[in-house]
N, C-alpha and C. Protein backbone atom coordinates (compact mmCIF):
# COMPACT_ATOMS: atom_id res chain seq x y z
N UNK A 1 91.51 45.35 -23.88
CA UNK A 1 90.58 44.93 -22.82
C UNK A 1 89.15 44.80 -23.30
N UNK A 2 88.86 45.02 -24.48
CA UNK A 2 87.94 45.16 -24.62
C UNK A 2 87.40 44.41 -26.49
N UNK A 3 86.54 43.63 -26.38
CA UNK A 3 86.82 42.63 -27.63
C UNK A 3 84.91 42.50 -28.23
N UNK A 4 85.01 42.63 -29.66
CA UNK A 4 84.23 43.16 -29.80
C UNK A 4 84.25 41.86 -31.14
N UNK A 5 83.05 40.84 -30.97
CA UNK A 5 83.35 39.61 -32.01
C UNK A 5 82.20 39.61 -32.94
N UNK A 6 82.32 39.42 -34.25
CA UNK A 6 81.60 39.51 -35.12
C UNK A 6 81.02 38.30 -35.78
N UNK A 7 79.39 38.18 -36.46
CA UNK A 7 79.84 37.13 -37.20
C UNK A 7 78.54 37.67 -37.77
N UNK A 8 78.51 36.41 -39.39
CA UNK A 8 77.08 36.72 -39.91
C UNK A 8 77.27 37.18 -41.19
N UNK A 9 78.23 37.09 -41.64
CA UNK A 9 78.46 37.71 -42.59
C UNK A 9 78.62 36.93 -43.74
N UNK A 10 78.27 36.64 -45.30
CA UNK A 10 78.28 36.04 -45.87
C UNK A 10 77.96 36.69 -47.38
N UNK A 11 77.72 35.91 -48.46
CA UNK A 11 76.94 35.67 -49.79
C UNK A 11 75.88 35.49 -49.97
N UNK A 12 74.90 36.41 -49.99
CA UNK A 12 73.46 36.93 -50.18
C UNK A 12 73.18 37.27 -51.48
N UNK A 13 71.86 37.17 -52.40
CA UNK A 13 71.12 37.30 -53.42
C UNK A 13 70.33 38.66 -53.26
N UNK A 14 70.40 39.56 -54.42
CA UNK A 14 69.59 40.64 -54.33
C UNK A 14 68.06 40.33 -53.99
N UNK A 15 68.13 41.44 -53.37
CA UNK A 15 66.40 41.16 -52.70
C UNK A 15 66.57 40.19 -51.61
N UNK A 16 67.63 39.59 -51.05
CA UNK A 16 67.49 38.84 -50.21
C UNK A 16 68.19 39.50 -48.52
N UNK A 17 67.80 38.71 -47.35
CA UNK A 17 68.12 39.36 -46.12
C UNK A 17 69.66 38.38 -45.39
N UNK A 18 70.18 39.09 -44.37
CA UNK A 18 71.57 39.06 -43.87
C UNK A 18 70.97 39.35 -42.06
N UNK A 19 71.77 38.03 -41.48
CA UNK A 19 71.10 38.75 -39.96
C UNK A 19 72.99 38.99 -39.62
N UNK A 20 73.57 40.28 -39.03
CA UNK A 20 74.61 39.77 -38.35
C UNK A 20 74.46 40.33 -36.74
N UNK A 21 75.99 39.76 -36.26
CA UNK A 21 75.76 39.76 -34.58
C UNK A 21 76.98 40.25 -34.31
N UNK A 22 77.08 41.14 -33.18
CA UNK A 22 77.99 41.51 -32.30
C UNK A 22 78.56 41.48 -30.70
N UNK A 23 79.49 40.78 -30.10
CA UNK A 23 79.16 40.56 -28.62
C UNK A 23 80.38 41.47 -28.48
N UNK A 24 80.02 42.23 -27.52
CA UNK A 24 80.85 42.65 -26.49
C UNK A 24 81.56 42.10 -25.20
N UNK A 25 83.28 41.73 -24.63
CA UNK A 25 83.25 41.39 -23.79
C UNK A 25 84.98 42.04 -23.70
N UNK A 26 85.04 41.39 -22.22
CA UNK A 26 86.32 42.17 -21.48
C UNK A 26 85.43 43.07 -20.54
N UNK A 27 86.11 44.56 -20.12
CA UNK A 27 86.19 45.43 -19.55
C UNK A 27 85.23 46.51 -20.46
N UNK A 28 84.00 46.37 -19.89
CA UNK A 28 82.78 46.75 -21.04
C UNK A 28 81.77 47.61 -19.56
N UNK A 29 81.97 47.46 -18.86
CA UNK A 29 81.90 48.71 -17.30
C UNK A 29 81.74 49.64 -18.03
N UNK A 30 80.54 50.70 -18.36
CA UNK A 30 80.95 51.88 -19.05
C UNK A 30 80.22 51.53 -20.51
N UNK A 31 79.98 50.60 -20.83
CA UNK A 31 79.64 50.56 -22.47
C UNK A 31 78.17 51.59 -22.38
N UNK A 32 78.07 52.22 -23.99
CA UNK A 32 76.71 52.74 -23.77
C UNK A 32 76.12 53.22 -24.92
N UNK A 33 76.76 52.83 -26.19
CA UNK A 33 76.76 52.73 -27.72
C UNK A 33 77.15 52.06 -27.99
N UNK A 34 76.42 51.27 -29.02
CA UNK A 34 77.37 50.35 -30.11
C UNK A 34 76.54 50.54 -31.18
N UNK A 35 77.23 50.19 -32.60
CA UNK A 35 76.54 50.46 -33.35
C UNK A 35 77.44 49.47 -35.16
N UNK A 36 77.01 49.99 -35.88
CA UNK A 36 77.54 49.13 -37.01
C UNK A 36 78.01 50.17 -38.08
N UNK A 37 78.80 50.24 -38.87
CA UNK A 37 79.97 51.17 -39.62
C UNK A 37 79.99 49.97 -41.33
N UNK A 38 80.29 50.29 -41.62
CA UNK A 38 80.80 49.88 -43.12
C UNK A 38 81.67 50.54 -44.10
N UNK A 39 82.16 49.75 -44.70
CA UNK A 39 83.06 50.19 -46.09
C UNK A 39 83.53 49.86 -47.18
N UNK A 40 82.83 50.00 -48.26
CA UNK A 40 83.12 49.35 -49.70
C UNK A 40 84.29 49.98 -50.22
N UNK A 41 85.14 48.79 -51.36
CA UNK A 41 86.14 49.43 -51.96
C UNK A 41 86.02 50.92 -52.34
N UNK A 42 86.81 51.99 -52.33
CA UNK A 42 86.97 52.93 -52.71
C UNK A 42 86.01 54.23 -52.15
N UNK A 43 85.29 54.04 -51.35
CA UNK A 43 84.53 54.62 -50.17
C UNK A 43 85.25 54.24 -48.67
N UNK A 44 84.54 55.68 -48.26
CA UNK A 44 84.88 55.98 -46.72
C UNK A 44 84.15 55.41 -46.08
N UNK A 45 84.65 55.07 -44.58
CA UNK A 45 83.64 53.77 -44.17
C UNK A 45 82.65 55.15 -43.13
N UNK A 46 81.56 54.54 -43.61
CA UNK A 46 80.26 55.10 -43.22
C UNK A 46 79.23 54.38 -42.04
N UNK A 47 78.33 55.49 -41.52
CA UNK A 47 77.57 54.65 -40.18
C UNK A 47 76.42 54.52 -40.97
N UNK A 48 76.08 53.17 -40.68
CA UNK A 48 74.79 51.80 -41.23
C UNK A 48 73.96 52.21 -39.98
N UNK A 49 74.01 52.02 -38.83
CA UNK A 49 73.24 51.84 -37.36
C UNK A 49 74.02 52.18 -36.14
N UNK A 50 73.15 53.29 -35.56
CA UNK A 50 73.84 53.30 -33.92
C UNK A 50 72.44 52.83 -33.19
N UNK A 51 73.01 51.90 -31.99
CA UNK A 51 71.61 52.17 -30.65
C UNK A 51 72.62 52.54 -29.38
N UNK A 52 71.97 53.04 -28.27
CA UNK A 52 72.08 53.24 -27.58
C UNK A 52 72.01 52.31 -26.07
N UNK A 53 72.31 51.76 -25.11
CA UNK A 53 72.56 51.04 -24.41
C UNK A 53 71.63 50.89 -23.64
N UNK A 54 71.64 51.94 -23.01
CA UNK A 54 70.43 52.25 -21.62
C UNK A 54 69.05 52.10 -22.91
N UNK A 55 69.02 53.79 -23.52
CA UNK A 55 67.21 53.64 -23.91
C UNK A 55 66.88 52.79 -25.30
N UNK A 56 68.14 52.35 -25.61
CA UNK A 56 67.75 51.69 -27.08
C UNK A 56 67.33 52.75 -28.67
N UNK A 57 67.50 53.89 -28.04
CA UNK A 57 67.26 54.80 -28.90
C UNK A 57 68.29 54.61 -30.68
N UNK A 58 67.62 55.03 -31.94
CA UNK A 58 68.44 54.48 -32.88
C UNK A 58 68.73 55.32 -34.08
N UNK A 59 69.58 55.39 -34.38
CA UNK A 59 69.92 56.26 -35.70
C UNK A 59 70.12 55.25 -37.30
N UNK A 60 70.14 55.82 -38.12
CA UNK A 60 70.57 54.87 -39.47
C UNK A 60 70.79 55.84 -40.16
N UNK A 61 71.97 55.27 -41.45
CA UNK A 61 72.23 56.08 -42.61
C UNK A 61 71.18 56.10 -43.31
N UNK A 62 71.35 56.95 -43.92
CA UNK A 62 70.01 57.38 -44.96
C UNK A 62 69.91 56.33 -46.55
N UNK A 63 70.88 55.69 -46.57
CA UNK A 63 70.95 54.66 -47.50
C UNK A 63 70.28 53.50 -47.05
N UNK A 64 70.05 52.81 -45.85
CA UNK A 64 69.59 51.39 -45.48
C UNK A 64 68.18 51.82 -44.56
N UNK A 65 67.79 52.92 -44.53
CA UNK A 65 66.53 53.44 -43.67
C UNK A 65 65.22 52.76 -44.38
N UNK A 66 64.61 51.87 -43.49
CA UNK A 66 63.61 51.38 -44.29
C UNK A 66 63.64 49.98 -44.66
N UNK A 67 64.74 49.66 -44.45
CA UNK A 67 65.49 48.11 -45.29
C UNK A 67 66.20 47.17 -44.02
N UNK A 68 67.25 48.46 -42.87
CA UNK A 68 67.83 47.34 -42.02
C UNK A 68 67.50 47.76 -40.40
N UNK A 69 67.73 47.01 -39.52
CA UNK A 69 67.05 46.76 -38.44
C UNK A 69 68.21 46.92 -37.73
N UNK A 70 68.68 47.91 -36.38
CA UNK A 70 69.38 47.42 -35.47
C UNK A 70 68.78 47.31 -34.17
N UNK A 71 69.06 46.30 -33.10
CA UNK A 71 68.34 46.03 -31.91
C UNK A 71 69.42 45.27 -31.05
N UNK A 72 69.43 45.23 -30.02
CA UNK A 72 70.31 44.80 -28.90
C UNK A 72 70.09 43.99 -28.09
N UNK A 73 70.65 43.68 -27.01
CA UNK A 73 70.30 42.37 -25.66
C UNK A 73 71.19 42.86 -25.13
N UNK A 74 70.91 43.76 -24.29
CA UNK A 74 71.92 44.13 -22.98
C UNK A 74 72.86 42.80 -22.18
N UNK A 75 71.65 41.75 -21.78
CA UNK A 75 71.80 40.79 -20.80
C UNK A 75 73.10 39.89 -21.65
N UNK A 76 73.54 40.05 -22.95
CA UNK A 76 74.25 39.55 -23.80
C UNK A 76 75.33 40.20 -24.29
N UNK A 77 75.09 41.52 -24.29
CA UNK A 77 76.56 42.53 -24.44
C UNK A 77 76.38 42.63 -26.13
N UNK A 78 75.02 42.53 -26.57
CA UNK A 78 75.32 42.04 -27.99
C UNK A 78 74.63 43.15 -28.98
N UNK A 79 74.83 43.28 -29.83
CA UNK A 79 74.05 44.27 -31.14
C UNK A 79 73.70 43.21 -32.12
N UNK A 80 72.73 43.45 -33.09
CA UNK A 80 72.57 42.96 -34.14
C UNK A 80 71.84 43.88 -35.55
N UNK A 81 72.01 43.15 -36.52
CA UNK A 81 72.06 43.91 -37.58
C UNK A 81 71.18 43.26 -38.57
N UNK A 82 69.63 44.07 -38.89
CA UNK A 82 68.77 42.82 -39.32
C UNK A 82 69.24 44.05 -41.28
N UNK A 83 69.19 42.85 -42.22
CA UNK A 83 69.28 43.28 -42.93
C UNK A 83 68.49 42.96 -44.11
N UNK A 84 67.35 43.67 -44.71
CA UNK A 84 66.51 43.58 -45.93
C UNK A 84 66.83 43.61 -47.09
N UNK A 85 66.20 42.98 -47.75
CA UNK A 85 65.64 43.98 -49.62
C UNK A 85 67.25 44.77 -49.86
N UNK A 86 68.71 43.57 -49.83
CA UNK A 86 69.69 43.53 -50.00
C UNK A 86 70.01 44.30 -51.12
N UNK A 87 70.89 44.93 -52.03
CA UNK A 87 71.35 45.55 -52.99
C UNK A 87 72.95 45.48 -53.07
N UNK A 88 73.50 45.46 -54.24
CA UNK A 88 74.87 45.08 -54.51
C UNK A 88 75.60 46.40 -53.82
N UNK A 89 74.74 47.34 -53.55
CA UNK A 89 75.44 48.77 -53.23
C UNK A 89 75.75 48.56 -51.80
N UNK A 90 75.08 47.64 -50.74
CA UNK A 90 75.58 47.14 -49.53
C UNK A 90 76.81 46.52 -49.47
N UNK A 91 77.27 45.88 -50.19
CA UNK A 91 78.61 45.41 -50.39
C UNK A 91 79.51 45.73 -49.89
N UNK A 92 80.25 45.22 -48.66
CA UNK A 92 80.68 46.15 -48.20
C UNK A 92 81.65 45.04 -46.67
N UNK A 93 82.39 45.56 -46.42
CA UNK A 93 82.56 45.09 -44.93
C UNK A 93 81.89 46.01 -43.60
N UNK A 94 81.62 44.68 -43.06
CA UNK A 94 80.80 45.52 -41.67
C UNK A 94 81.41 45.69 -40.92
N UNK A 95 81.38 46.47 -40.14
CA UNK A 95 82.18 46.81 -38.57
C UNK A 95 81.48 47.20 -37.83
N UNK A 96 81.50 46.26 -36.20
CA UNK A 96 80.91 46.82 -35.24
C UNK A 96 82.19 47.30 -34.33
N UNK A 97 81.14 48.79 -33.49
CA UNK A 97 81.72 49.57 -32.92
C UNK A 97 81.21 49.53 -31.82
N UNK A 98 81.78 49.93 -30.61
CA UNK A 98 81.13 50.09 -29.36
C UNK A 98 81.89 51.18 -28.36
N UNK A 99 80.73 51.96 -27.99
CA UNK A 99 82.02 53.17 -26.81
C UNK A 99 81.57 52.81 -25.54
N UNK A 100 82.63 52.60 -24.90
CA UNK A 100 83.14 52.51 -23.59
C UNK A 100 83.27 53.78 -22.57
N UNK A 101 82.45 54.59 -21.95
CA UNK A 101 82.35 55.47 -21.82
C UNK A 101 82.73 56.44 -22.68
N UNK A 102 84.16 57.35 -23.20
CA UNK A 102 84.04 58.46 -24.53
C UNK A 102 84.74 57.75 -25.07
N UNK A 103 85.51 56.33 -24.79
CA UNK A 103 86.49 55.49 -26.32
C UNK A 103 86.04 54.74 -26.74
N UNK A 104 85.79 54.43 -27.98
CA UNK A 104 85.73 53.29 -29.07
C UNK A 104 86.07 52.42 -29.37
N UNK A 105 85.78 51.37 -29.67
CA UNK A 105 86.24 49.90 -30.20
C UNK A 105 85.75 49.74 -31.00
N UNK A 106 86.86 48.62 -31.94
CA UNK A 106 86.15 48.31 -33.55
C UNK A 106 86.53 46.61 -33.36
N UNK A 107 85.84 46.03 -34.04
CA UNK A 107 85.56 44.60 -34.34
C UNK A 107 86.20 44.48 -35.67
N UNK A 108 86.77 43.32 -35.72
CA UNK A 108 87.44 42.97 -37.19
C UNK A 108 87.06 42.87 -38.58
N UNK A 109 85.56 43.24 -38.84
CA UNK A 109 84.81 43.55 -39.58
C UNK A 109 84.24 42.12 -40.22
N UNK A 110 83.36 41.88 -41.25
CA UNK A 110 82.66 41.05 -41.29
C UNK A 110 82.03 41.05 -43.20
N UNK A 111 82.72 40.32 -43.98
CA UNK A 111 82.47 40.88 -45.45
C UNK A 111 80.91 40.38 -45.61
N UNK A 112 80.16 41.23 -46.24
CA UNK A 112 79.18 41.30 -46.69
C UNK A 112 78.67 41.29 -48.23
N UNK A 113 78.35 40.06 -49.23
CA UNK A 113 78.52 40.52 -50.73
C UNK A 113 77.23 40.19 -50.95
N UNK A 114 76.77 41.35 -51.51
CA UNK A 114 75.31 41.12 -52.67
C UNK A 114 75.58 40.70 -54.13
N UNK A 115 75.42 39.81 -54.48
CA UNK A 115 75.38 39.18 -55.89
C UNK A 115 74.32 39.98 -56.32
N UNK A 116 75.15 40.90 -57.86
CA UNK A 116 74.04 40.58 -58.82
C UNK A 116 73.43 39.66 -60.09
């Protein structure tokens, strides 16, 4: 019931930026986090960005702090994922997440490659 579509994702140059996007739709009554997840070969997939729904409030991993941007549009159901000053260590597939009052949804993820 609940569908969570990705896009934005592509072949980027070090030092260079990545915008991606997330919409929420279905049975989304209740949404009130979403946020963005990742996972490179042979790593555990890790949290990139959470915001919060109502106050917009925001967290980031301590790896992209400084470098990537998350921000929202309620009126759109949507997240986005501003991404800087790229590094091959981002590499990674993205996943957006979103909770629905206490359950979760994941989006089909979205490959992300930094060329070096």
């Amino acid at each position: 019931q609940v569908h969570l579509s990705e896009s934005g994702g592509g072949l980027v140059q070090v030092g260079g930026s990545l915008n991606l996007s997330c919409v929420a739709s279905g049975s989304i009554d209740g949404l009130n986090t979403m946020g963005w997840y990742r996972q490179a070969p042979g790593k555990q997939r890790e949290l990139v960005a959470g915001i919060t729904v109502n106050s917009g409030y925001t967290n980031y991993g301590d790896s992209v702090k400084g470098r990537f941007g998350i921000s929202r549009d309620n009126a759109a159901n949507s997240v986005y994922l501003h991404m800087t000053d790229l590094r091959p260590e981002d590499t990674a597939v993205y996943y957006c997440r979103a909770y629905v009052y206490s359950n979760s949804y994941w989006g089909q993820g979205t490959q992300v490659t930094v060329s070096s």
